[in-house]
Protein backbone atom coordinates (compact mmCIF):
# COMPACT_ATOMS: atom_id res chain seq x y z
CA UNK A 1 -24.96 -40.22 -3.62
CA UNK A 2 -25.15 -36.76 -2.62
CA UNK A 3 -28.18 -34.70 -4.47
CA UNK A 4 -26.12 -32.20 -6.83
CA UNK A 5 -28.90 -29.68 -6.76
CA UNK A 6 -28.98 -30.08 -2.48
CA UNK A 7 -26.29 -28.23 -0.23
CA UNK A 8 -24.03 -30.62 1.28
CA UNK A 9 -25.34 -29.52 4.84
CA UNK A 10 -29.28 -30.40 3.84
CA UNK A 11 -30.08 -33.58 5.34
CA UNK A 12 -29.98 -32.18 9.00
CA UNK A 13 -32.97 -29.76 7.83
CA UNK A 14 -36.64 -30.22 7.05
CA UNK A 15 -36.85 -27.10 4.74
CA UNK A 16 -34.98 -25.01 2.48
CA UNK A 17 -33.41 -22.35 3.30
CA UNK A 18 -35.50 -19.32 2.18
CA UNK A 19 -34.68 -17.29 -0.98
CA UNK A 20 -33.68 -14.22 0.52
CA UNK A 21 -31.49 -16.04 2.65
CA UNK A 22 -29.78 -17.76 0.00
CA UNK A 23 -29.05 -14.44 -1.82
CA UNK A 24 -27.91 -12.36 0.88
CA UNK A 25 -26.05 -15.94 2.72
CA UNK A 26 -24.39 -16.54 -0.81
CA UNK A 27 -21.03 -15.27 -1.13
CA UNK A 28 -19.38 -16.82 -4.55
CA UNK A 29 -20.09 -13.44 -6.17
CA UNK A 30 -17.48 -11.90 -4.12
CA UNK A 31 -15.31 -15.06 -2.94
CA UNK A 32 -15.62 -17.03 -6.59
CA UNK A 33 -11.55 -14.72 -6.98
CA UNK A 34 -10.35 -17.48 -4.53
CA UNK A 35 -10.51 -20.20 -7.49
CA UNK A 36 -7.15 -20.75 -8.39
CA UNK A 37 -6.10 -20.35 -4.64
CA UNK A 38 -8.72 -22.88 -3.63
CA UNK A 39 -8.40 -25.45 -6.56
CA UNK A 40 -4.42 -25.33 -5.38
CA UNK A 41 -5.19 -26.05 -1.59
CA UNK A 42 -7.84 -28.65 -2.52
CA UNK A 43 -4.96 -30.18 -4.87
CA UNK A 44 -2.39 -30.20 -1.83
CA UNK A 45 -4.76 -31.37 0.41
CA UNK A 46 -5.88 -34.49 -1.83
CA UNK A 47 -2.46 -35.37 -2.38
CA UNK A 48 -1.62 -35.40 1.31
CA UNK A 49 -4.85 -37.93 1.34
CA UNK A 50 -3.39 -40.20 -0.80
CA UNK A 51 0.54 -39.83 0.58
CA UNK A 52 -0.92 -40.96 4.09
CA UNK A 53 -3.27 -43.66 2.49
CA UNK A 54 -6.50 -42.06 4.19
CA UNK A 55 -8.26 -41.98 0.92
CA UNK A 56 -8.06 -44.50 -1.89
CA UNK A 57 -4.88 -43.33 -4.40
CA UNK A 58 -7.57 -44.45 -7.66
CA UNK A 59 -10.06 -41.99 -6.32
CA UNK A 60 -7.24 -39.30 -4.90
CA UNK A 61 -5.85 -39.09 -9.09
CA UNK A 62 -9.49 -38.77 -9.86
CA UNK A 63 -10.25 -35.77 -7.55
CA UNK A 64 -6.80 -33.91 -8.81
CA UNK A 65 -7.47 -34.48 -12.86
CA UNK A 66 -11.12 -32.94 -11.90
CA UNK A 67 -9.49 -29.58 -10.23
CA UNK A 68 -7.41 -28.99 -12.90
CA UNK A 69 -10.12 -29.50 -15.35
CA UNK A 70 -12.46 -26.83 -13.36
CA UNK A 71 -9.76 -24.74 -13.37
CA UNK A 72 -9.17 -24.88 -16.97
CA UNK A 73 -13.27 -24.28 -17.12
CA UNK A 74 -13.28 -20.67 -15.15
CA UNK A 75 -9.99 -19.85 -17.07
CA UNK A 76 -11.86 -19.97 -20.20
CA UNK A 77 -15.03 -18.27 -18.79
CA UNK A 78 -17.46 -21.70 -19.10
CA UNK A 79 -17.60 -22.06 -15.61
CA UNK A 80 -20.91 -21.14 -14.19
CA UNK A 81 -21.32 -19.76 -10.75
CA UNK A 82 -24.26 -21.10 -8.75
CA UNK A 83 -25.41 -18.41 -6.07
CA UNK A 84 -27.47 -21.96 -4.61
CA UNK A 85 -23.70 -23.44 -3.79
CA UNK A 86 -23.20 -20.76 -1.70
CA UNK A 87 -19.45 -20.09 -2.02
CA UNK A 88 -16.55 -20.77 -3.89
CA UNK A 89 -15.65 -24.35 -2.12
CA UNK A 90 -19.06 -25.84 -2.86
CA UNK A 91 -19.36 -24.66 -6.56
CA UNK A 92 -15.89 -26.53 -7.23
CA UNK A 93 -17.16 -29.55 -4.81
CA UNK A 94 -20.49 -29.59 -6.86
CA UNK A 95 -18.61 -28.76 -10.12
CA UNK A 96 -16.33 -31.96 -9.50
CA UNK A 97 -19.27 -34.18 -8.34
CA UNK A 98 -20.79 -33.62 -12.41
CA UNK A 99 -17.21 -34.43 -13.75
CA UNK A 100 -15.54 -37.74 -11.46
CA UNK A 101 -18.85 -38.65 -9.80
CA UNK A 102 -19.11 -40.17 -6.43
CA UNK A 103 -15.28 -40.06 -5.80
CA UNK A 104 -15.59 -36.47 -5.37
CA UNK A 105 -16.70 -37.27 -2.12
CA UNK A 106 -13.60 -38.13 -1.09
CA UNK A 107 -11.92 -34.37 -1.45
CA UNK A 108 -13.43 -33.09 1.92
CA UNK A 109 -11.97 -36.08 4.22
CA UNK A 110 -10.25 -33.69 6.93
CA UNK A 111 -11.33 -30.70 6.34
CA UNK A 112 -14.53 -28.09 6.94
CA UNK A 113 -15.05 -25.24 5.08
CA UNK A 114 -13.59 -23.15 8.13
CA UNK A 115 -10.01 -24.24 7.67
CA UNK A 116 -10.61 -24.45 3.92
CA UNK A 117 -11.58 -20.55 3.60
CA UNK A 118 -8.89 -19.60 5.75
CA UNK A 119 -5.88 -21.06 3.74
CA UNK A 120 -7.52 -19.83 0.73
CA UNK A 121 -8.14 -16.39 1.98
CA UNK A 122 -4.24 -16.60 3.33
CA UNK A 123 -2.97 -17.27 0.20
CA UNK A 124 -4.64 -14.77 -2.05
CA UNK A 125 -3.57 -12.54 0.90
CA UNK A 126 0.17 -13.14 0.16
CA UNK A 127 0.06 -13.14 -3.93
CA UNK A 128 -1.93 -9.96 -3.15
CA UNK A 129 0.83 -8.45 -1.21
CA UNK A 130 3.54 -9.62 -3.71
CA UNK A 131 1.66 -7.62 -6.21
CA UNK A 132 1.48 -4.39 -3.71
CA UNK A 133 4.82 -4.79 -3.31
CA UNK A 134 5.74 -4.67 -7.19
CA UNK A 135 3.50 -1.50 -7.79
CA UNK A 136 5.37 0.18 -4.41
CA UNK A 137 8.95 -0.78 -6.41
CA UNK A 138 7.60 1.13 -9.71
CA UNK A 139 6.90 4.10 -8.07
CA UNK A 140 9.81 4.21 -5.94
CA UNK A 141 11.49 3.65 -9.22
CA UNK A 142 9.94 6.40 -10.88
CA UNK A 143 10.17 9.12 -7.91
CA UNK A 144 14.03 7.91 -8.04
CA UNK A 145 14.25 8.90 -11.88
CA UNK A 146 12.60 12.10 -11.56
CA UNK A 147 14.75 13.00 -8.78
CA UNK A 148 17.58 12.19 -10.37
CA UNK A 149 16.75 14.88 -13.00
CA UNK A 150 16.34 17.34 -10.32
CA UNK A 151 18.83 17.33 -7.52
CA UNK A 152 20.17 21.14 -8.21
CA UNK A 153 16.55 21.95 -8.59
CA UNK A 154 15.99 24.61 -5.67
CA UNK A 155 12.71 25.31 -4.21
CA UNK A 156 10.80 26.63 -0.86
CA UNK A 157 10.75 24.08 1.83
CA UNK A 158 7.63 24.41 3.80
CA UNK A 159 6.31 24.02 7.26
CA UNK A 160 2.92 25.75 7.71
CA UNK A 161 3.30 26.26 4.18
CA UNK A 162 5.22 29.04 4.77
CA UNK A 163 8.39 29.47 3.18
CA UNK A 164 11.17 27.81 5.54
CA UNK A 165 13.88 26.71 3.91
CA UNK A 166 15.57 26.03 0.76
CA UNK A 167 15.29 22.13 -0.01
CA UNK A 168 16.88 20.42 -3.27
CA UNK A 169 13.17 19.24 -5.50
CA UNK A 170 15.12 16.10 -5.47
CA UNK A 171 15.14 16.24 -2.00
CA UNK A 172 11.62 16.43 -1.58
CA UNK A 173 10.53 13.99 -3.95
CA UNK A 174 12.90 11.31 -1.97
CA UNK A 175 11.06 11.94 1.07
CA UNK A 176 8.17 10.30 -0.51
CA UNK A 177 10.70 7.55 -1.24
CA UNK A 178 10.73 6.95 2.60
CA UNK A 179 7.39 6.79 3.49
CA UNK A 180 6.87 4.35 0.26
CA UNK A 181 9.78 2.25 1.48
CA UNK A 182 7.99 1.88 4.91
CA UNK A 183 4.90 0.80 3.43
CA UNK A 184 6.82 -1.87 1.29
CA UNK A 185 8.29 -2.88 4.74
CA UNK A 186 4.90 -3.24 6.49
CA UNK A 187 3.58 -5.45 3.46
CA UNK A 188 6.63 -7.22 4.01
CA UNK A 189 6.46 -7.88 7.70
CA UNK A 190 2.47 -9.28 6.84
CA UNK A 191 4.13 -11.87 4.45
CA UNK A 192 5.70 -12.97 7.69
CA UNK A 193 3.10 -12.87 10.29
CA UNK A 194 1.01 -15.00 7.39
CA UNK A 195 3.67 -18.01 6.94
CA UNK A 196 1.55 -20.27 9.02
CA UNK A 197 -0.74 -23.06 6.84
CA UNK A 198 -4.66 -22.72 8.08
CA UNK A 199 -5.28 -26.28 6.57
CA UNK A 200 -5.44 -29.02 9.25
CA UNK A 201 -7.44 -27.40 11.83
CA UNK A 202 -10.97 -28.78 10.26
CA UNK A 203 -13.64 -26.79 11.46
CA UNK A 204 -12.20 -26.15 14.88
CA UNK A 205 -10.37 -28.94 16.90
CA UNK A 206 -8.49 -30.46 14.24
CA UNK A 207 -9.15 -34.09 12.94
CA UNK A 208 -9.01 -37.57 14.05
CA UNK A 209 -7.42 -38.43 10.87
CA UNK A 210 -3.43 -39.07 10.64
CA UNK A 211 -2.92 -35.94 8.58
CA UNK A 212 0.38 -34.12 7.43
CA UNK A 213 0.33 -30.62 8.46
CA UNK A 214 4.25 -29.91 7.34
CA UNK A 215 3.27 -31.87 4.07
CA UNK A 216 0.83 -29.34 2.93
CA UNK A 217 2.33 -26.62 4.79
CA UNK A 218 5.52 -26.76 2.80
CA UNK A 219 3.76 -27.96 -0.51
CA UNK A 220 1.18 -24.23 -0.10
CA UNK A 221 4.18 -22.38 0.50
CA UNK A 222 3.80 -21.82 4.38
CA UNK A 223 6.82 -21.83 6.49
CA UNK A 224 4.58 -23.95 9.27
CA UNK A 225 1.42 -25.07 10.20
CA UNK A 226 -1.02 -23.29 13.13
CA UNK A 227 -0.11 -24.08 16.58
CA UNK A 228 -3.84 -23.95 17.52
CA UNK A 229 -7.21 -24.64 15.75
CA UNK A 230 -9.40 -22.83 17.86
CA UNK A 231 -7.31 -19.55 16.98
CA UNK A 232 -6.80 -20.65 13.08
CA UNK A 233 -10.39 -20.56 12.02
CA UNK A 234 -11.08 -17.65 13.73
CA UNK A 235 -8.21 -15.56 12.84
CA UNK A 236 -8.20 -12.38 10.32
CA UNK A 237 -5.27 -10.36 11.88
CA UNK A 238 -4.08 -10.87 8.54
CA UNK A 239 -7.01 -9.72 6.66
CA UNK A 240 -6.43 -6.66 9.34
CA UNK A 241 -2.98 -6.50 9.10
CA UNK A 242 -3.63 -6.19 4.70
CA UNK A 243 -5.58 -3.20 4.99
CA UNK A 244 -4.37 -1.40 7.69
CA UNK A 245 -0.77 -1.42 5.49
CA UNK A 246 -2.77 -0.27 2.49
CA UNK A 247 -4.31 2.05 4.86
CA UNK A 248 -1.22 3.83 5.60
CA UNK A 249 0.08 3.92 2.03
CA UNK A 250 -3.24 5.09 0.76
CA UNK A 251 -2.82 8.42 3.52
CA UNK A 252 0.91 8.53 2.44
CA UNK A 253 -0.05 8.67 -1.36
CA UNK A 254 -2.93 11.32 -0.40
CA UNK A 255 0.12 13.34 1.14
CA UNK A 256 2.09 13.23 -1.94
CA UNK A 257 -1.39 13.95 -4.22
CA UNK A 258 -2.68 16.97 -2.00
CA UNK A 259 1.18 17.99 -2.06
CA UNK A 260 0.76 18.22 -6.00
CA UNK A 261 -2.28 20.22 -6.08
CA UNK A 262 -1.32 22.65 -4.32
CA UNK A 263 1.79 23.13 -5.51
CA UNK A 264 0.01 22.90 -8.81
CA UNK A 265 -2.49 25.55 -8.00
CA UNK A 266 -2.61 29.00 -9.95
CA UNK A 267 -1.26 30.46 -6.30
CA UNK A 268 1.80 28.79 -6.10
CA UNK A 269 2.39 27.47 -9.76
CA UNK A 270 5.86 25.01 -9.11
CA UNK A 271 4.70 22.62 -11.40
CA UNK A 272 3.05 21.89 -13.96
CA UNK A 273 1.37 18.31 -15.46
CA UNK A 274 1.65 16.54 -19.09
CA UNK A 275 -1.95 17.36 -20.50
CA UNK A 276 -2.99 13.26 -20.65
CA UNK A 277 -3.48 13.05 -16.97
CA UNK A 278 -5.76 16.30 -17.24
CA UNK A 279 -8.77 17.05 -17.34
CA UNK A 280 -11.20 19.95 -18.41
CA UNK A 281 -14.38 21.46 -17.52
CA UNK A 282 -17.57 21.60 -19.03
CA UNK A 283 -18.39 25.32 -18.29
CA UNK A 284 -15.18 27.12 -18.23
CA UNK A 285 -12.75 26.36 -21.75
CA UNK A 286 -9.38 27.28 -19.60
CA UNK A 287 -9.44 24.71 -16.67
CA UNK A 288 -6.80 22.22 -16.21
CA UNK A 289 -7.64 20.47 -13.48
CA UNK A 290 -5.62 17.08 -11.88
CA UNK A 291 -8.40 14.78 -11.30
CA UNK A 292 -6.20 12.03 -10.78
CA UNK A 293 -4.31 13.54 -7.82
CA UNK A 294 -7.63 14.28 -6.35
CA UNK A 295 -9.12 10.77 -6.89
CA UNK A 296 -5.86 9.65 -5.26
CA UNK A 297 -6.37 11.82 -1.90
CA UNK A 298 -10.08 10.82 -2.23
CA UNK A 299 -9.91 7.31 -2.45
CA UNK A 300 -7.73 7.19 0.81
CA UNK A 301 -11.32 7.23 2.77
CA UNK A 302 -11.95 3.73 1.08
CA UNK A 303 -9.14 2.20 2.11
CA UNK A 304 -9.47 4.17 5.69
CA UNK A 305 -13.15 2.27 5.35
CA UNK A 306 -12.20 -0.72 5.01
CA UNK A 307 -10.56 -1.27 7.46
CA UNK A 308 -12.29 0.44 9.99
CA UNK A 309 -15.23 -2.18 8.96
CA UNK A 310 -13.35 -5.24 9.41
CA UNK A 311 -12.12 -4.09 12.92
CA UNK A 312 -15.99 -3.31 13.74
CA UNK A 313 -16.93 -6.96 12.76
CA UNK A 314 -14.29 -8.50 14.63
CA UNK A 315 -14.63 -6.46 17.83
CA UNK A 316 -17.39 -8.56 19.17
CA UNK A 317 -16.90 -11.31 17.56
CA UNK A 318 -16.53 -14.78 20.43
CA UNK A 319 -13.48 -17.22 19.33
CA UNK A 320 -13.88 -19.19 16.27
CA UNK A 321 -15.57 -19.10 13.16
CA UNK A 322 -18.94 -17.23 12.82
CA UNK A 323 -20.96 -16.45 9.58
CA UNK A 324 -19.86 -12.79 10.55
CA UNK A 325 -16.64 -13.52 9.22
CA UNK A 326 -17.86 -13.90 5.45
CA UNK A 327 -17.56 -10.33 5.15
CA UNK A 328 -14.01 -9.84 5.41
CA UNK A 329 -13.03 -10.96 1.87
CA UNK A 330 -15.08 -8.13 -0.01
CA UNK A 331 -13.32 -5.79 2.32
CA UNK A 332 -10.06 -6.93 1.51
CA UNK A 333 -10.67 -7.47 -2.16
CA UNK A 334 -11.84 -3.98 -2.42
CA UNK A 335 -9.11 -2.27 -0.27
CA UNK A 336 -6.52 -4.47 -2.66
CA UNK A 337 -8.07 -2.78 -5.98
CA UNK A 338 -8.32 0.57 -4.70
CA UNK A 339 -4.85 0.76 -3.62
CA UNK A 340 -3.35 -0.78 -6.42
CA UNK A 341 -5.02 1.37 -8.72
CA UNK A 342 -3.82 4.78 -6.41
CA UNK A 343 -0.23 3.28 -6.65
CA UNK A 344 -1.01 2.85 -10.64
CA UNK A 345 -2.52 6.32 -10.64
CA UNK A 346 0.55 7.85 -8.53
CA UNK A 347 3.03 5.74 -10.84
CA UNK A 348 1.20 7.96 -14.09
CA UNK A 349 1.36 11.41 -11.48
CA UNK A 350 5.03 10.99 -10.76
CA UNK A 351 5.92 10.46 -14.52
CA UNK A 352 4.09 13.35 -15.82
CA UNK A 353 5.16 15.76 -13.20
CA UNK A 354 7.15 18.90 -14.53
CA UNK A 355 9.01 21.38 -12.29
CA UNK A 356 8.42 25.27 -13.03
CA UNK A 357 12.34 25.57 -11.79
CA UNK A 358 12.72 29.39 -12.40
CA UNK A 359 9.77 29.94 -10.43
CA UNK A 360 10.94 27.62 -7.63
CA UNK A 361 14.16 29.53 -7.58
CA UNK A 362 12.69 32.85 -7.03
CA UNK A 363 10.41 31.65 -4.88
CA UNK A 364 12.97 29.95 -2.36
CA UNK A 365 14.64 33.67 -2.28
CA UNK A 366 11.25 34.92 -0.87
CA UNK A 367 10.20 34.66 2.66
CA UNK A 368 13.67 35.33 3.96
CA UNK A 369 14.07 31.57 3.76
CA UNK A 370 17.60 31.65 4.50
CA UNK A 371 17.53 33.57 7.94
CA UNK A 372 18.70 30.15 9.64
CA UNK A 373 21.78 29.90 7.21
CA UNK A 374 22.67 33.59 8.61
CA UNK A 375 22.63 33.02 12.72
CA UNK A 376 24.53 29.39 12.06
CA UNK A 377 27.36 31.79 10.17
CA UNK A 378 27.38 33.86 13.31
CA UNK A 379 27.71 30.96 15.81
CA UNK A 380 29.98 29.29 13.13
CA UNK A 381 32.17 32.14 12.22
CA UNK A 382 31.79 34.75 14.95
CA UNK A 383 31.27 31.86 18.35
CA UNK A 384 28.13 33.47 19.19
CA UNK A 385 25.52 31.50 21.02
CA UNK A 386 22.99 30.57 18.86
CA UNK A 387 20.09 32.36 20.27
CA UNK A 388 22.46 35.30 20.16
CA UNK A 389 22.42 34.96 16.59
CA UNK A 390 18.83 34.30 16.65
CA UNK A 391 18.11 38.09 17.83
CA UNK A 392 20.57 39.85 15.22
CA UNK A 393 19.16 37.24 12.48
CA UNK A 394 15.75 38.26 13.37
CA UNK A 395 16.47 42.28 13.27
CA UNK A 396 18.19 41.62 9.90
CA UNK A 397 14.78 40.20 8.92
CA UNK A 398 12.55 42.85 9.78
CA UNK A 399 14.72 44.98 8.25
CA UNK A 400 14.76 43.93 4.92
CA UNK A 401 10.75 43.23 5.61
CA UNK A 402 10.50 47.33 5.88
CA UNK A 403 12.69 47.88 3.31
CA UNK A 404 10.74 45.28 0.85
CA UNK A 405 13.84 43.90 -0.06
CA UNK A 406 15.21 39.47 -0.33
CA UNK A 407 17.67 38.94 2.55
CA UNK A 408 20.09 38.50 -1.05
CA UNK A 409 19.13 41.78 -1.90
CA UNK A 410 20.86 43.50 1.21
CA UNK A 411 24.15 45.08 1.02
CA UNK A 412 27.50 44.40 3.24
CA UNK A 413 27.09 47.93 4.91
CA UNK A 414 22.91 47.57 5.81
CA UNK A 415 24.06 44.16 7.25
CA UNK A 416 26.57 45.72 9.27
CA UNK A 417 24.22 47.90 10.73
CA UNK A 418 23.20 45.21 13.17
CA UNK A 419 26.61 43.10 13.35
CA UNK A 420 29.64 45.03 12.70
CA UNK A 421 32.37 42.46 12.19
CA UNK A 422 31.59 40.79 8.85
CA UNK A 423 33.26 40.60 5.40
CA UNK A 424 32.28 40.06 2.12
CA UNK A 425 32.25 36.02 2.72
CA UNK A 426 28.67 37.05 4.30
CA UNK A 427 27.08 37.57 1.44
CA UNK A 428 27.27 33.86 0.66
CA UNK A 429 25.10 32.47 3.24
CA UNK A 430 21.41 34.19 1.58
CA UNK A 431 22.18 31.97 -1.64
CA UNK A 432 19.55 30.09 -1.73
CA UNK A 433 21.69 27.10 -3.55
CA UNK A 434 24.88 27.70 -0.99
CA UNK A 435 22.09 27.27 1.62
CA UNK A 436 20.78 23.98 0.08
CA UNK A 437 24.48 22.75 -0.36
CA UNK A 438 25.35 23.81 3.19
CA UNK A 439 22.71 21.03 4.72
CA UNK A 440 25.27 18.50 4.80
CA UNK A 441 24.58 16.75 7.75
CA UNK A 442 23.40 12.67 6.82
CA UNK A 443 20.14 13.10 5.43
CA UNK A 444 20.16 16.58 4.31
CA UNK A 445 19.25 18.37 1.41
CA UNK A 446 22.40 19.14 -0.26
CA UNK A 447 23.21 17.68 -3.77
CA UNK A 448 26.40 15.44 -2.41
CA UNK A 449 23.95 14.03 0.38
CA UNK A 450 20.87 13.39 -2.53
CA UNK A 451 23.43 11.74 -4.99
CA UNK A 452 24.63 9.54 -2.50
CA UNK A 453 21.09 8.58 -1.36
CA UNK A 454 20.02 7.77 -5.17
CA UNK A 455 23.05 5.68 -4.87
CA UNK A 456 21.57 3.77 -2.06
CA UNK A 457 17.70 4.00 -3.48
CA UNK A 458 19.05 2.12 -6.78
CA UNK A 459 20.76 -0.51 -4.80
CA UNK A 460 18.09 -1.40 -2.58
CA UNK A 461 15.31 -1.60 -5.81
CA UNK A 462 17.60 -3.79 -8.03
């Protein structure tokens, strides 16, 4: 009978392992989240034992009534956690050895602890991403809603932020959308890359026993087993694949956050926040400041850390599995909190946004922002080549710079002055809205294009 107090690896040793080994070796203080995900592979595992008669069916139901019971045990918080067991595996294994006795034995016929880990680490990988991907469709869902209420919103477009262009709010808000829409696709593409079962390869050759690798690849959810066991127990592309896709929502959320405070800033002032995401100082009585958007553009270095660390560890690493490898799970589970709580902290952002619309309005009519709209007319209108255009757009545009006037402040007769064969109709193009609703091209900012693309937002959420 196996010592319950003795790791399961102790009879090849003449000492214990040291103290300070054991602490800093130990990892069920970071892996013990794997429970339910290792109870359910040890479950499908067993069961494949007794389908293919390899263990004894009496001691098989034995082993399964004891994982559920442990389960039910760390549901209710009366589990204890042994830092002496190591890791998640061997506090169950131990845990099950005080409940069904010797026939816990049985549970670890065809197995190690490398292929174990693995499919346990693959699997909280995957319900993981499922959860990503929920948060991702709330705040797509809520950037949708708030652009809705905004699509004849006008404001400044920006490159160099400089005023460029006029844009539809709407418009800018949905461009957000896109790079949210990616991510979802990249967490996506990961839940396909990961549809291959771990369990089967043993520690790294496989087994001797007549296994059923589709039996417990189908019954964990896996669309196939590994083609090779060297490559299973040493592979953590997917633990790289995680965190570089939260990597790259994390920067796209700090976009979106650093967006909103500057835009939020006394210099610019084009919106405003609800006062419960907020906060104030402790010196000056008039601050407002929005700590969450900065905690959202900080917390992108995390994520950026993470992974960074996991490619370190693995850069070096020789095929198969080395104790080097027990680090990747705290990296993973800590990238996984920090982004979801961004995405929850962006969800709460997007929702108490508000839009200082007259001050957008007069702010798109600054910075000659419709310039462009005036050489297309030309080269629309009059068949001049566009850089043609260009020139008499530009000389329009230093004069109304001298004269301290808005392009829409010019009259027909000062426009004249630098192209004589224009109308009234000219006038039109320095509306900053007729500018916005002139962008029709696919993808553009006017209001038909942005209604159309809510359209096709709302389809692909439901």
């Amino acid at each position: 009978m196996t010592n319950k107090n003795k790791t399961v690896w102790s009879g090849r040793f003449k000492s214990s392992t040291s103290k300070s080994f054991q602490r800093i070796g130990a990892s069920i203080n970071v892996d013990k989240r794997l429970y339910e995900q290792d109870i359910f592979a040890s479950k499908i595992h067993t069961q494949m034992l007794i389908k293919k008669k390899i263990i004894p069916t009496k001691e098989g139901k034995k082993i399964l009534k004891g994982l559920e019971k442990i389960k039910g045990q760390i549901k209710k918080g009366k589990f204890v956690f042994k830092e002496k067991f190591e890791d998640i595996h061997l506090n169950i294994e131990k845990k099950l050895y005080e409940i069904i006795g010797n026939s816990a034995g049985y549970m670890h016929t065809a197995r190690s602890r490398n292929d174990q880990v693995v499919t346990d680490f693959k699997l909280w990988v995957k319900d993981s991403s499922l959860i990503i991907i929920e948060e991702l469709n709330f705040l797509m869902k809520h950037i949708i809603s708030k652009a809705e209420k905004n699509v004849s919103t006008v404001m400044p477009g920006f490159t160099h932020l400089k005023n460029a262009q006029p844009v539809s709010f709407a418009h800018y808000l949905l461009a957000y959308y896109e790079m949210l829409k990616r991510d979802k696709k990249r967490f996506q593409n990961n839940l396909e890359l990961i549809d291959e079962s771990p369990l089967g390869a043993a520690a790294l050759t496989g087994t001797s026993y007549n296994i059923d690798r589709n039996f417990t690849s189908k019954k964990l959810g896996f669309k196939k087993p590994t083609d090779n066991s060297i490559d299973t127990v040493s592979d953590r592309d997917f633990a790289i694949d995680f965190l570089y896709a939260s990597a790259v929502c994390a920067m796209h959320l700090s976009r979106l956050a650093e967006d909103f405070i500057i835009l939020n800033s006394d210099a610019y002032q084009l919106i405003s926040f609800n006062d419960k995401i907020l906060t104030g100082s402790s010196i000056m009585p008039q601050k407002k400041n929005p700590d969450p958007a900065e905690l959202i553009r900080g917390r992108t270095g995390i994520n950026y850390g993470k992974l960074n660390s996991i490619l370190t560890i693995l850069k070096g690493l020789p095929i198969s599995y080395f104790k080097d490898l027990q680090d990747d799970k705290a990296l993973v589970f800590d990238g996984f909190d920090t982004l979801k709580d961004t995405l929850i902290m962006s969800s709460e952002l997007i929702r108490n946004i508000n839009p200082n619309k007259t001050r957008m309005y007069n702010m798109a009519k600054t910075g000659y922002t419709t310039a462009t709209d005036f050489a297309d007319y030309l080269v629309k209108e009059k068949k001049l080549s566009f850089r043609d255009a260009y020139k008499i757009s530009s000389k329009i545009v230093n004069y109304a710079e001298k004269s301290k006037k808005n392009l829409d402040e010019l009259s027909l007769n000062e426009i004249r002055k630098f192209y004589k064969h224009l109308n009234n109709n000219v006038l039109k193009v320095f509306n900053v809205k007729n500018s916005m609703n002139s962008k029709n091209s696919y993808g553009g900012t006017s209001e038909r294009n942005i209604k159309n693309m809510i359209k096709k937002y709302k389809k692909e959420l439901r």
